[in-house]
C-alpha atoms as a PDB file:
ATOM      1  CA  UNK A   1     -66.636  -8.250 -90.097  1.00  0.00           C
ATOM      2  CA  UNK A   2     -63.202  -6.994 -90.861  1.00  0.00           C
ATOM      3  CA  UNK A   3     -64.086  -3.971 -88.874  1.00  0.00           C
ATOM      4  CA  UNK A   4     -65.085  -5.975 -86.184  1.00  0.00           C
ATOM      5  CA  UNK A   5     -61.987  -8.220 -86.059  1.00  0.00           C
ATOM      6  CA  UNK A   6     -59.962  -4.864 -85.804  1.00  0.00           C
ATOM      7  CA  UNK A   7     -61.500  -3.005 -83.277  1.00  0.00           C
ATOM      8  CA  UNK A   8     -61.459  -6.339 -81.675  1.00  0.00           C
ATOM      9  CA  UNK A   9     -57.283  -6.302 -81.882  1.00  0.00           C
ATOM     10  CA  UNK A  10     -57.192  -2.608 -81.093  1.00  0.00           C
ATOM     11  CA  UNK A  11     -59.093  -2.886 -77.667  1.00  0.00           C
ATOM     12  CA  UNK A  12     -57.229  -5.908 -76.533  1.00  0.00           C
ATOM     13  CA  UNK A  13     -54.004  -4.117 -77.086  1.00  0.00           C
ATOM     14  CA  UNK A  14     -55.098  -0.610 -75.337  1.00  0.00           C
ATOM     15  CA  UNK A  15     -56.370  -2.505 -72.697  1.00  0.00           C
ATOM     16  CA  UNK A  16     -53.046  -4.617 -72.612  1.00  0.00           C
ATOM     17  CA  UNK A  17     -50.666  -1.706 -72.381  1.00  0.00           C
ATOM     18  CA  UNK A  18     -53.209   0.046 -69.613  1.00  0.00           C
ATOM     19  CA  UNK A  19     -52.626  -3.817 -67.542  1.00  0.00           C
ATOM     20  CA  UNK A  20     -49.263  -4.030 -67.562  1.00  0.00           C
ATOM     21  CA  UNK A  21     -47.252  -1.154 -68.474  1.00  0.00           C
ATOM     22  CA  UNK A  22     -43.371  -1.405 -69.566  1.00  0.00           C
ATOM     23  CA  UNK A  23     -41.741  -0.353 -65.956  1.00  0.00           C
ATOM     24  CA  UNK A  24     -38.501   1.002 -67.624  1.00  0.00           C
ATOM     25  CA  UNK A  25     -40.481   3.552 -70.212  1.00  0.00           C
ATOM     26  CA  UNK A  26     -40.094   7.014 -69.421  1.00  0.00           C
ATOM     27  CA  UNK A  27     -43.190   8.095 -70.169  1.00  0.00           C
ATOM     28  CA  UNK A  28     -44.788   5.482 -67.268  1.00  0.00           C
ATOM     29  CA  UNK A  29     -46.261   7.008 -64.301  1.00  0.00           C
ATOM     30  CA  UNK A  30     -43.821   7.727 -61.076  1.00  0.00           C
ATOM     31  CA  UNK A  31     -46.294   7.300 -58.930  1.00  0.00           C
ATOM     32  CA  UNK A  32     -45.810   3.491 -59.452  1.00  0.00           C
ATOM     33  CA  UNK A  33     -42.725   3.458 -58.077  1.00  0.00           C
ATOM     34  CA  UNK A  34     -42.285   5.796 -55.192  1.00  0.00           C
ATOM     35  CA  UNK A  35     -41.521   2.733 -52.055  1.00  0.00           C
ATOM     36  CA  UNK A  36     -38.255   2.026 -54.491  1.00  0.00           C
ATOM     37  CA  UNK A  37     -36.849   5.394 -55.034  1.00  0.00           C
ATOM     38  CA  UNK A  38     -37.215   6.416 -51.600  1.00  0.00           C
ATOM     39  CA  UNK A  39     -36.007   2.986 -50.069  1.00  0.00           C
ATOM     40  CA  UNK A  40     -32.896   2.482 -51.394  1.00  0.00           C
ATOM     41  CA  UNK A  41     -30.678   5.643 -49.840  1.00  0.00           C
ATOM     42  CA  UNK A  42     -32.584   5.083 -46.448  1.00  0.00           C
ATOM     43  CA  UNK A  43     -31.536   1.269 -46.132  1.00  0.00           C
ATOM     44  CA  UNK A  44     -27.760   2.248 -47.428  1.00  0.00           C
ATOM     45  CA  UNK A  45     -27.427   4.761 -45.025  1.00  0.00           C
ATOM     46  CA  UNK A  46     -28.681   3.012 -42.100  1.00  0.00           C
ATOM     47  CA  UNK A  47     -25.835   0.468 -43.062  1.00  0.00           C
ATOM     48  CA  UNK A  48     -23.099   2.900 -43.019  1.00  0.00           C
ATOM     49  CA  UNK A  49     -24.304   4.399 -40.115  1.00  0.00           C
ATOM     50  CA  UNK A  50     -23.642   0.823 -38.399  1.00  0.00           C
ATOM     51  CA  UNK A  51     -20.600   0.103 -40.192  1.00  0.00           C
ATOM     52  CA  UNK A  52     -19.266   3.622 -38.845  1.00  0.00           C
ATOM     53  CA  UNK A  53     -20.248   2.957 -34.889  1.00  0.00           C
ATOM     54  CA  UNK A  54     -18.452  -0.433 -35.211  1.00  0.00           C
ATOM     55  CA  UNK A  55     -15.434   0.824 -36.653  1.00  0.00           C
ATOM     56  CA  UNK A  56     -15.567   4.007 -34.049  1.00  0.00           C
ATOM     57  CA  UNK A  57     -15.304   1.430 -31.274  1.00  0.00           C
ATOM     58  CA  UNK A  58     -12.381  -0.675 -32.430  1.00  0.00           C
ATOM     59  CA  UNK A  59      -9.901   1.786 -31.382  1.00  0.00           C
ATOM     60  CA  UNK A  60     -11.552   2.310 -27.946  1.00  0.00           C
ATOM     61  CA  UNK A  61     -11.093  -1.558 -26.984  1.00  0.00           C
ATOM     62  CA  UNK A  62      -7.674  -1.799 -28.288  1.00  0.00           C
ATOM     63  CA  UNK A  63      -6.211   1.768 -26.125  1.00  0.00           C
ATOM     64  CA  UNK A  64      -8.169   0.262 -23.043  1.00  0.00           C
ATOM     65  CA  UNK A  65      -4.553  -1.963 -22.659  1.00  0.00           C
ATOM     66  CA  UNK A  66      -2.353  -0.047 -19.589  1.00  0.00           C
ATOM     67  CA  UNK A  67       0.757  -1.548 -18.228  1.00  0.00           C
ATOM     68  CA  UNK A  68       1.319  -1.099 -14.377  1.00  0.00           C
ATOM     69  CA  UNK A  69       4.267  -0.065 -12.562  1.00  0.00           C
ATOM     70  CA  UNK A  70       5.272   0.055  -9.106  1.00  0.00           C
ATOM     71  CA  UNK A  71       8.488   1.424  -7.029  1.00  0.00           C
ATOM     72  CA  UNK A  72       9.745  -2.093  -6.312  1.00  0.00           C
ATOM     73  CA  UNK A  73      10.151  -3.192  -9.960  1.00  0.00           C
ATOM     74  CA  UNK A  74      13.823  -2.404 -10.092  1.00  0.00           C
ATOM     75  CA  UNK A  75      14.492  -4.553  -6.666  1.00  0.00           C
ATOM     76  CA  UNK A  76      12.082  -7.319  -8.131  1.00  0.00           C
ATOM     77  CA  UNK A  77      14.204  -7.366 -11.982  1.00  0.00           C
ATOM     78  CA  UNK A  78      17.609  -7.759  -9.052  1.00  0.00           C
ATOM     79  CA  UNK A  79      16.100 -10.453  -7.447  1.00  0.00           C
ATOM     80  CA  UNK A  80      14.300 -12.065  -9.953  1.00  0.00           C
ATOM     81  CA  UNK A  81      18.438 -11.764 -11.754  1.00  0.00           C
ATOM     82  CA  UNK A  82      19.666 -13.118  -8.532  1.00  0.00           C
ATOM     83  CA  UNK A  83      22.037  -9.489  -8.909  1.00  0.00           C
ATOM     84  CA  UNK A  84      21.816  -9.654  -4.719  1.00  0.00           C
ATOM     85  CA  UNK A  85      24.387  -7.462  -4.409  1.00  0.00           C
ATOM     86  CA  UNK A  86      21.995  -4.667  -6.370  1.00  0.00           C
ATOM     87  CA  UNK A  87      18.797  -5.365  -4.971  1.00  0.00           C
ATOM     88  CA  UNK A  88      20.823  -4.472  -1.474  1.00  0.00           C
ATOM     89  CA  UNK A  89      21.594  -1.260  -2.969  1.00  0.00           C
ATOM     90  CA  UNK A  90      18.039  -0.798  -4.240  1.00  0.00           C
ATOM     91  CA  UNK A  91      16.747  -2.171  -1.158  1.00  0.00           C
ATOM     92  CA  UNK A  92      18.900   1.050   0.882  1.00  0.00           C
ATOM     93  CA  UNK A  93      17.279   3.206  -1.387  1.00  0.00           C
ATOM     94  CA  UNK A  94      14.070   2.382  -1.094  1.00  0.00           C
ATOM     95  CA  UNK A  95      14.307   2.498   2.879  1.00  0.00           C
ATOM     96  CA  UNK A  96      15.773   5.904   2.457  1.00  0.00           C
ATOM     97  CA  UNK A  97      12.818   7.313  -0.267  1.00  0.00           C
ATOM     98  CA  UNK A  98       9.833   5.728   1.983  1.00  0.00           C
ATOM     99  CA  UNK A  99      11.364   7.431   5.282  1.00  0.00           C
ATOM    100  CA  UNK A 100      10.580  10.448   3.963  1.00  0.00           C
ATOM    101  CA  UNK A 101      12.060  14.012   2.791  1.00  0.00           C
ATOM    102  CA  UNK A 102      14.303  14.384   5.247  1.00  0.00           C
ATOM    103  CA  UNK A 103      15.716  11.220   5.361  1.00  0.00           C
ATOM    104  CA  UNK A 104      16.295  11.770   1.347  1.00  0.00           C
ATOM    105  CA  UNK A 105      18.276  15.082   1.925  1.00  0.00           C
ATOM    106  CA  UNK A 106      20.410  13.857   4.557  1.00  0.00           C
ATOM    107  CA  UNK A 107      21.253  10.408   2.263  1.00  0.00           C
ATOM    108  CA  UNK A 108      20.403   7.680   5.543  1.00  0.00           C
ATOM    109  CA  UNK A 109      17.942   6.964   8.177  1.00  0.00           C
ATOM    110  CA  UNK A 110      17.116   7.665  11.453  1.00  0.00           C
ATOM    111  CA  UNK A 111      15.575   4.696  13.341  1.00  0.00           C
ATOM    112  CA  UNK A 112      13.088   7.050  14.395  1.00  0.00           C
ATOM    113  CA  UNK A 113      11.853   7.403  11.035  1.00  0.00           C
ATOM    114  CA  UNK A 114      10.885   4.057  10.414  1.00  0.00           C
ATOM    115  CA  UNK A 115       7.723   4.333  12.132  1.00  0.00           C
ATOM    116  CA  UNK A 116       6.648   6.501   8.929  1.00  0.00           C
ATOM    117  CA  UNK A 117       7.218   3.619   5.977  1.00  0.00           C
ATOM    118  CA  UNK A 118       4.307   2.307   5.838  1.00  0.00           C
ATOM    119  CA  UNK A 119       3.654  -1.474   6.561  1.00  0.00           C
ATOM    120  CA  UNK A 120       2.147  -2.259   3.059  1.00  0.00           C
ATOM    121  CA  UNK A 121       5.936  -1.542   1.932  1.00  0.00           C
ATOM    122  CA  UNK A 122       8.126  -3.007   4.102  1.00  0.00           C
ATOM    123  CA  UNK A 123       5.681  -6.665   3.494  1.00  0.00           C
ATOM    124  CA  UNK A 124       6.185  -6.167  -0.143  1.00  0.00           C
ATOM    125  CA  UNK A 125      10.074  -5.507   0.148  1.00  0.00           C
ATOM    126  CA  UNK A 126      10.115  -8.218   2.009  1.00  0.00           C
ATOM    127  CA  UNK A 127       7.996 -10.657   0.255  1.00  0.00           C
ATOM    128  CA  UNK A 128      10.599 -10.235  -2.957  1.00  0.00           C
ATOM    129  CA  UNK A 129      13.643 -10.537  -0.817  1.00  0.00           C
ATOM    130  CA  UNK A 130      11.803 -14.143   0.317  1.00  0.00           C
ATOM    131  CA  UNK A 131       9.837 -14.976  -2.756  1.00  0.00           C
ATOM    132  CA  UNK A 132      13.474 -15.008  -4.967  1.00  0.00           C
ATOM    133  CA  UNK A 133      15.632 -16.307  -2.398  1.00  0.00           C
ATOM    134  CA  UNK A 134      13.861 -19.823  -1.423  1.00  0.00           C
ATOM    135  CA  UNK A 135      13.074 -18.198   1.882  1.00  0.00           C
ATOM    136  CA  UNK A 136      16.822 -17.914   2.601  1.00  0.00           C
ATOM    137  CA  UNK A 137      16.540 -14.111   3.265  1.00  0.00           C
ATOM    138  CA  UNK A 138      13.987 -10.988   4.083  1.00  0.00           C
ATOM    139  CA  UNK A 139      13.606  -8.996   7.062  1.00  0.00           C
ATOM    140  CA  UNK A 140      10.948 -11.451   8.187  1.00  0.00           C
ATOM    141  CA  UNK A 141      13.738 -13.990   7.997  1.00  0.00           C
ATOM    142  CA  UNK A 142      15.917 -11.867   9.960  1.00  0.00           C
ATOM    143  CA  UNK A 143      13.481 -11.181  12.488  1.00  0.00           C
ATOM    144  CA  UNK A 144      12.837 -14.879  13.350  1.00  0.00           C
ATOM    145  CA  UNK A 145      16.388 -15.355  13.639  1.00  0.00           C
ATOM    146  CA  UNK A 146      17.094 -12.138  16.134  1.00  0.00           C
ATOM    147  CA  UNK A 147      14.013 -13.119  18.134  1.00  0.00           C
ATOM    148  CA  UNK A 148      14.550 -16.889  18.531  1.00  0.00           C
ATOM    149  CA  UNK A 149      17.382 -17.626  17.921  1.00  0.00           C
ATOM    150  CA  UNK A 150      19.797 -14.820  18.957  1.00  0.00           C
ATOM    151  CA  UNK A 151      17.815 -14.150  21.651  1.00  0.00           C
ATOM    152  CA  UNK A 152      17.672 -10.296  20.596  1.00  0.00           C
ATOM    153  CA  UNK A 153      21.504  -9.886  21.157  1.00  0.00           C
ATOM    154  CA  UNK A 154      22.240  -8.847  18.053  1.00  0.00           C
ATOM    155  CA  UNK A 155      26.676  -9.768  18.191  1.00  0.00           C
ATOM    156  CA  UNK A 156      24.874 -13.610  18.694  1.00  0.00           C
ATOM    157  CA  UNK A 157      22.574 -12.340  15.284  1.00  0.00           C
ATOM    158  CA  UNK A 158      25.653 -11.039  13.245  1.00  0.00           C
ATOM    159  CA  UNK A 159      27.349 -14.159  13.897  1.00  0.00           C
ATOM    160  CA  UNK A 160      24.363 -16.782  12.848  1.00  0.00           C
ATOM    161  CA  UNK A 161      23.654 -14.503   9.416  1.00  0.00           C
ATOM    162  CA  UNK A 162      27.096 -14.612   8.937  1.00  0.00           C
ATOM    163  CA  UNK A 163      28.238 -10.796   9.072  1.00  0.00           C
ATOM    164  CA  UNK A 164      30.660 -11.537  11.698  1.00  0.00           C
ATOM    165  CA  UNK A 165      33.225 -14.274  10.409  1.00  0.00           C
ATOM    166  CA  UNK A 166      35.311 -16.514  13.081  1.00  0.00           C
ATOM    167  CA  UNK A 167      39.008 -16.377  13.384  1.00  0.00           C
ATOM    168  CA  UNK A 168      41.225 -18.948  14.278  1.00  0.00           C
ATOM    169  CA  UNK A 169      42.610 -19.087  17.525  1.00  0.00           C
ATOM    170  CA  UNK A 170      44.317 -21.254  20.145  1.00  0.00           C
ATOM    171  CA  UNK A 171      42.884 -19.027  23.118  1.00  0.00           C
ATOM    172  CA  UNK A 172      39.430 -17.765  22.654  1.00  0.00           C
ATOM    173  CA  UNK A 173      36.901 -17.764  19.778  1.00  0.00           C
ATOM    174  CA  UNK A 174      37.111 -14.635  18.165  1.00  0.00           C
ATOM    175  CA  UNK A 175      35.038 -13.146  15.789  1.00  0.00           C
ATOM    176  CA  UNK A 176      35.575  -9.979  13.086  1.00  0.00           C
ATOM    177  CA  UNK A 177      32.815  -8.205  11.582  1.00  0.00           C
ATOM    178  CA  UNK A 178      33.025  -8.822   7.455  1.00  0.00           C
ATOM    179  CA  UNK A 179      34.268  -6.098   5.381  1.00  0.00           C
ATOM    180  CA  UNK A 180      32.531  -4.734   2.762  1.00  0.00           C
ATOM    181  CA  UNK A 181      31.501  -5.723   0.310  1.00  0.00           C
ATOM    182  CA  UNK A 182      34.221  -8.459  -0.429  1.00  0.00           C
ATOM    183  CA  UNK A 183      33.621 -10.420   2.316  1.00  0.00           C
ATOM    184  CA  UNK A 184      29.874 -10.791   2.298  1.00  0.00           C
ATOM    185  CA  UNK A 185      28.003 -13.044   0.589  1.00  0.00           C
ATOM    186  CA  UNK A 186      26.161 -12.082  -2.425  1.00  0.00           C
ATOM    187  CA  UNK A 187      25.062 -15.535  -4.456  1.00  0.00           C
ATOM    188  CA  UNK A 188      22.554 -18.248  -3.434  1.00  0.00           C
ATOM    189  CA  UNK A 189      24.079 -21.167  -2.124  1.00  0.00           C
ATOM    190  CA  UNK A 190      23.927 -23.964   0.374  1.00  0.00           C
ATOM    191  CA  UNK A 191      26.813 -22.457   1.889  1.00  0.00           C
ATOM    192  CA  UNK A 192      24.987 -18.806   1.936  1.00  0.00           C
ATOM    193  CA  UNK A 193      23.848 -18.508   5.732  1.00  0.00           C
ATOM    194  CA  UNK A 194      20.079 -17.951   6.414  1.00  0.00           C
ATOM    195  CA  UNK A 195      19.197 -14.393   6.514  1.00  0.00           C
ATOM    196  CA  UNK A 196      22.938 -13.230   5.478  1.00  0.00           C
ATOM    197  CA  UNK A 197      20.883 -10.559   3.003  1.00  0.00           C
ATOM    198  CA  UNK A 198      19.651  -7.838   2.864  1.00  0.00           C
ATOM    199  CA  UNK A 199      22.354  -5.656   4.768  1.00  0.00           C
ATOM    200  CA  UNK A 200      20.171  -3.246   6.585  1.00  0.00           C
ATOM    201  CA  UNK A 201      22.972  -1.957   8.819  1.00  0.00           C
ATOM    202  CA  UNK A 202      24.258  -0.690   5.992  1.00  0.00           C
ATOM    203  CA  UNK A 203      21.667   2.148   6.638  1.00  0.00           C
ATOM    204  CA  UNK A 204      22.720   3.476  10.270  1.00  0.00           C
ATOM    205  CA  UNK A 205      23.354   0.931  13.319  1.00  0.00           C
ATOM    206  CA  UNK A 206      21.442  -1.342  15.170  1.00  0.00           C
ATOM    207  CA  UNK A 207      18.801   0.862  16.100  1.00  0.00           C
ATOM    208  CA  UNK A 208      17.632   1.310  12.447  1.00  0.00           C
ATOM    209  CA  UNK A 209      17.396  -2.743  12.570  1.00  0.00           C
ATOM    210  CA  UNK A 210      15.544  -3.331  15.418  1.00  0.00           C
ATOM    211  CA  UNK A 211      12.969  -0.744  14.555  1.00  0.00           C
ATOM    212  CA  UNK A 212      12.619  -2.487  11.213  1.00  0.00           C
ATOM    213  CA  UNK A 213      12.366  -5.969  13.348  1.00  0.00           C
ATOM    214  CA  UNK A 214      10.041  -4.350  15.516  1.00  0.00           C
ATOM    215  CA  UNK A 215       7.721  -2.408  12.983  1.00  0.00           C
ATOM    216  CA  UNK A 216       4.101  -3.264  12.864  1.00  0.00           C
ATOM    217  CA  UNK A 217       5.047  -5.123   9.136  1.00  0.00           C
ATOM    218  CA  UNK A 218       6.729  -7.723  11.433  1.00  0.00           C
ATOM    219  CA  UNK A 219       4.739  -7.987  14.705  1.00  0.00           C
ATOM    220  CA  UNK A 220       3.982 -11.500  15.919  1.00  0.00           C
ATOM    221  CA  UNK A 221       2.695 -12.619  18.918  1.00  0.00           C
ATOM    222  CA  UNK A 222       4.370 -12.553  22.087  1.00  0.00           C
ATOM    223  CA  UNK A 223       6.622  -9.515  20.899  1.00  0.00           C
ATOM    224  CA  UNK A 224       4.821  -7.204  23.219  1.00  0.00           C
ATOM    225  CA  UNK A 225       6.386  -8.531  26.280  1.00  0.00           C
ATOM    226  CA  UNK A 226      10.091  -9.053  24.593  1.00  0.00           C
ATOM    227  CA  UNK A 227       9.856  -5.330  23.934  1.00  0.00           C
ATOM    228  CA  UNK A 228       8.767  -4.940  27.479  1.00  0.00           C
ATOM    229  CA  UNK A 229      11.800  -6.855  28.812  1.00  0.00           C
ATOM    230  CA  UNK A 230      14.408  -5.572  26.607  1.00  0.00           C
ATOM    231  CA  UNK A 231      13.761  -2.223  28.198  1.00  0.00           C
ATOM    232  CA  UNK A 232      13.961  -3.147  31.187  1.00  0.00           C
ATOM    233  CA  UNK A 233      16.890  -4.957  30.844  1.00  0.00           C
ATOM    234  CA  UNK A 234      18.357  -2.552  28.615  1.00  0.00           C
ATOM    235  CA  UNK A 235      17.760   0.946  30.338  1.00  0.00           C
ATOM    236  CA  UNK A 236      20.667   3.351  30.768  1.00  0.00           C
ATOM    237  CA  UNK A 237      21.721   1.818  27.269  1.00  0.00           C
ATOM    238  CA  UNK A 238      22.039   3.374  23.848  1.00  0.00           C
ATOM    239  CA  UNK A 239      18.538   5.335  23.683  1.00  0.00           C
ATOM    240  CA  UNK A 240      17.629   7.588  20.825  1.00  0.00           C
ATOM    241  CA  UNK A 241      21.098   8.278  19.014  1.00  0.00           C
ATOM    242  CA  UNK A 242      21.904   7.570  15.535  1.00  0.00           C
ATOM    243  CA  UNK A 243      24.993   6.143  15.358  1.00  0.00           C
ATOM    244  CA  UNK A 244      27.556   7.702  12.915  1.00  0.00           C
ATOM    245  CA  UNK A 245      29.579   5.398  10.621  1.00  0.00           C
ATOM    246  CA  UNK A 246      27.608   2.704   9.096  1.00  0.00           C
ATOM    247  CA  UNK A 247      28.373  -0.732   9.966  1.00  0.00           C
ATOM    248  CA  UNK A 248      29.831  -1.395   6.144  1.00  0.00           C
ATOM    249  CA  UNK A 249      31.677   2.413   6.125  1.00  0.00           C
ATOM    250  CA  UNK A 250      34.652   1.674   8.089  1.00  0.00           C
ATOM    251  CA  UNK A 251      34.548  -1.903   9.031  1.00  0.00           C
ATOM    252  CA  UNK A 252      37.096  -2.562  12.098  1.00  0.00           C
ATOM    253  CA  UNK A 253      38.070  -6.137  13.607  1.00  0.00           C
ATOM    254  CA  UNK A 254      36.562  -6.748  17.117  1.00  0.00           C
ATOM    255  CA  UNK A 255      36.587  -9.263  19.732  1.00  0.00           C
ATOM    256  CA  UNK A 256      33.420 -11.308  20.475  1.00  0.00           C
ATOM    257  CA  UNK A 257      34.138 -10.534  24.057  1.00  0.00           C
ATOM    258  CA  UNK A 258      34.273  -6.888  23.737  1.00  0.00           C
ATOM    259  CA  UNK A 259      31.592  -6.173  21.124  1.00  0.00           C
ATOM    260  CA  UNK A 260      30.898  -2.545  20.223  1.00  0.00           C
ATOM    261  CA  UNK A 261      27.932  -0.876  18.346  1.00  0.00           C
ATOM    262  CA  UNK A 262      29.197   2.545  17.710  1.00  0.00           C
ATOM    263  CA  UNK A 263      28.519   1.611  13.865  1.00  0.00           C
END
């Protein structure tokens, strides 16, 4: 019986170990764990591997940021300053850059080259002069006041922008062009007459100015047939010459009554 009992023991125990084997004993079988070893490095990799492509964009989205610059950023930080008597100079310049090589060379420009700045520029130019001067100045500004108001006769226009000043006199009103650039007016004010700025003449004479008033940037309706009049009324007159001298160069006094655009 004591036999029994221990052969008993001895196959419950063999049969035991064969059930359930210790899984950390070296001498158990690898084929019962083949899923783990080969698991492990594959699901760690495939989480570096995303880590890695997440990381690799971050630098991507942050370089993606550009800043823009244009050529009228210098006349805008004048305005936006209210520097006016910079953003005139800067204004010149431009005109003189967007004419074209030859008008760069020679340092002014030629009425006729107007006709080659384009009319996306001469709106934007305009549209700071405006935008940072309560509407108070601009070519546009200009234009209204030449076409209305001055009836295109442009001593009449110097004299409502204020770059013709009146002097005092018993006999007859007088008036003296401004000299520059003491004389002119270069801060906002109530006082500051409409359109006074920018100083185009500056540039070369009152042809340059009337092709700027007249450029497609500035066309309104019913300027077809002023054009069409002023040449009649105008023919035999100054045609095609660039005046030499600048209006602002050598400033002289002169009449109202005997006006003289040789400037």
């Amino acid at each position: 019986m004591a036999t029994n009992s221990f052969n008993s023991i001895h196959t419950l125990r063999r049969r035991h170990s064969i059930d359930c084997p210790y899984p950390f004993s070296s001498s158990s079988p690898s084929s019962f764990f083949p899923k783990t070893i080969t698991k492990n490095p594959s699901s760690f990799s495939n989480h570096n591997l995303i880590t890695f492509s997440v990381s690799s964009t971050t630098p991507t989205t942050t370089t993606t940021t550009t800043i823009t610059t244009t050529p009228f950023d210098t006349l805008e930080q004048h305005l936006i300053s209210q520097n006016f008597r910079e953003a005139d100079e800067e204004t010149r310049r431009l005109l003189i850059v967007l004419a074209g090589e030859a008008a760069v060379k020679r340092g002014y420009v030629f009425f006729s080259e107007v006709q080659f700045i384009s009319e996306s520029d001469l709106k934007e130019i305009d549209s700071l002069w405006r935008k940072y001067s309560d509407g108070k100045f601009g070519y546009s500004v200009q234009k209204k006041i030449w076409n209305n108001k001055a009836n295109r006769d442009f001593t009449n226009f110097f004299i409502k922008i204020g770059w013709m000043k009146k002097l005092e006199s018993e006999e007859v009103d007088q008036h003296n062009y401004r000299a520059f650039p003491n004389e002119f007016i270069w801060e906002l004010n109530d006082e500051t007459p409409e359109g006074h700025l920018p100083l185009t003449n500056a540039l070369r004479g009152t042809q340059l100015l009337k092709s700027i008033f007249t450029h497609p940037a500035f066309v309104e309706d019913g300027d077809e047939e002023e054009e069409k009049e002023d040449s009649n009324n105008n023919s035999g007159g100054d045609k095609g010459k660039a005046k030499k001298g600048g209006l602002f160069g050598g400033l002289r006094s002169k009449l109202f009554s005997k006006p003289d655009y040789s400037f």
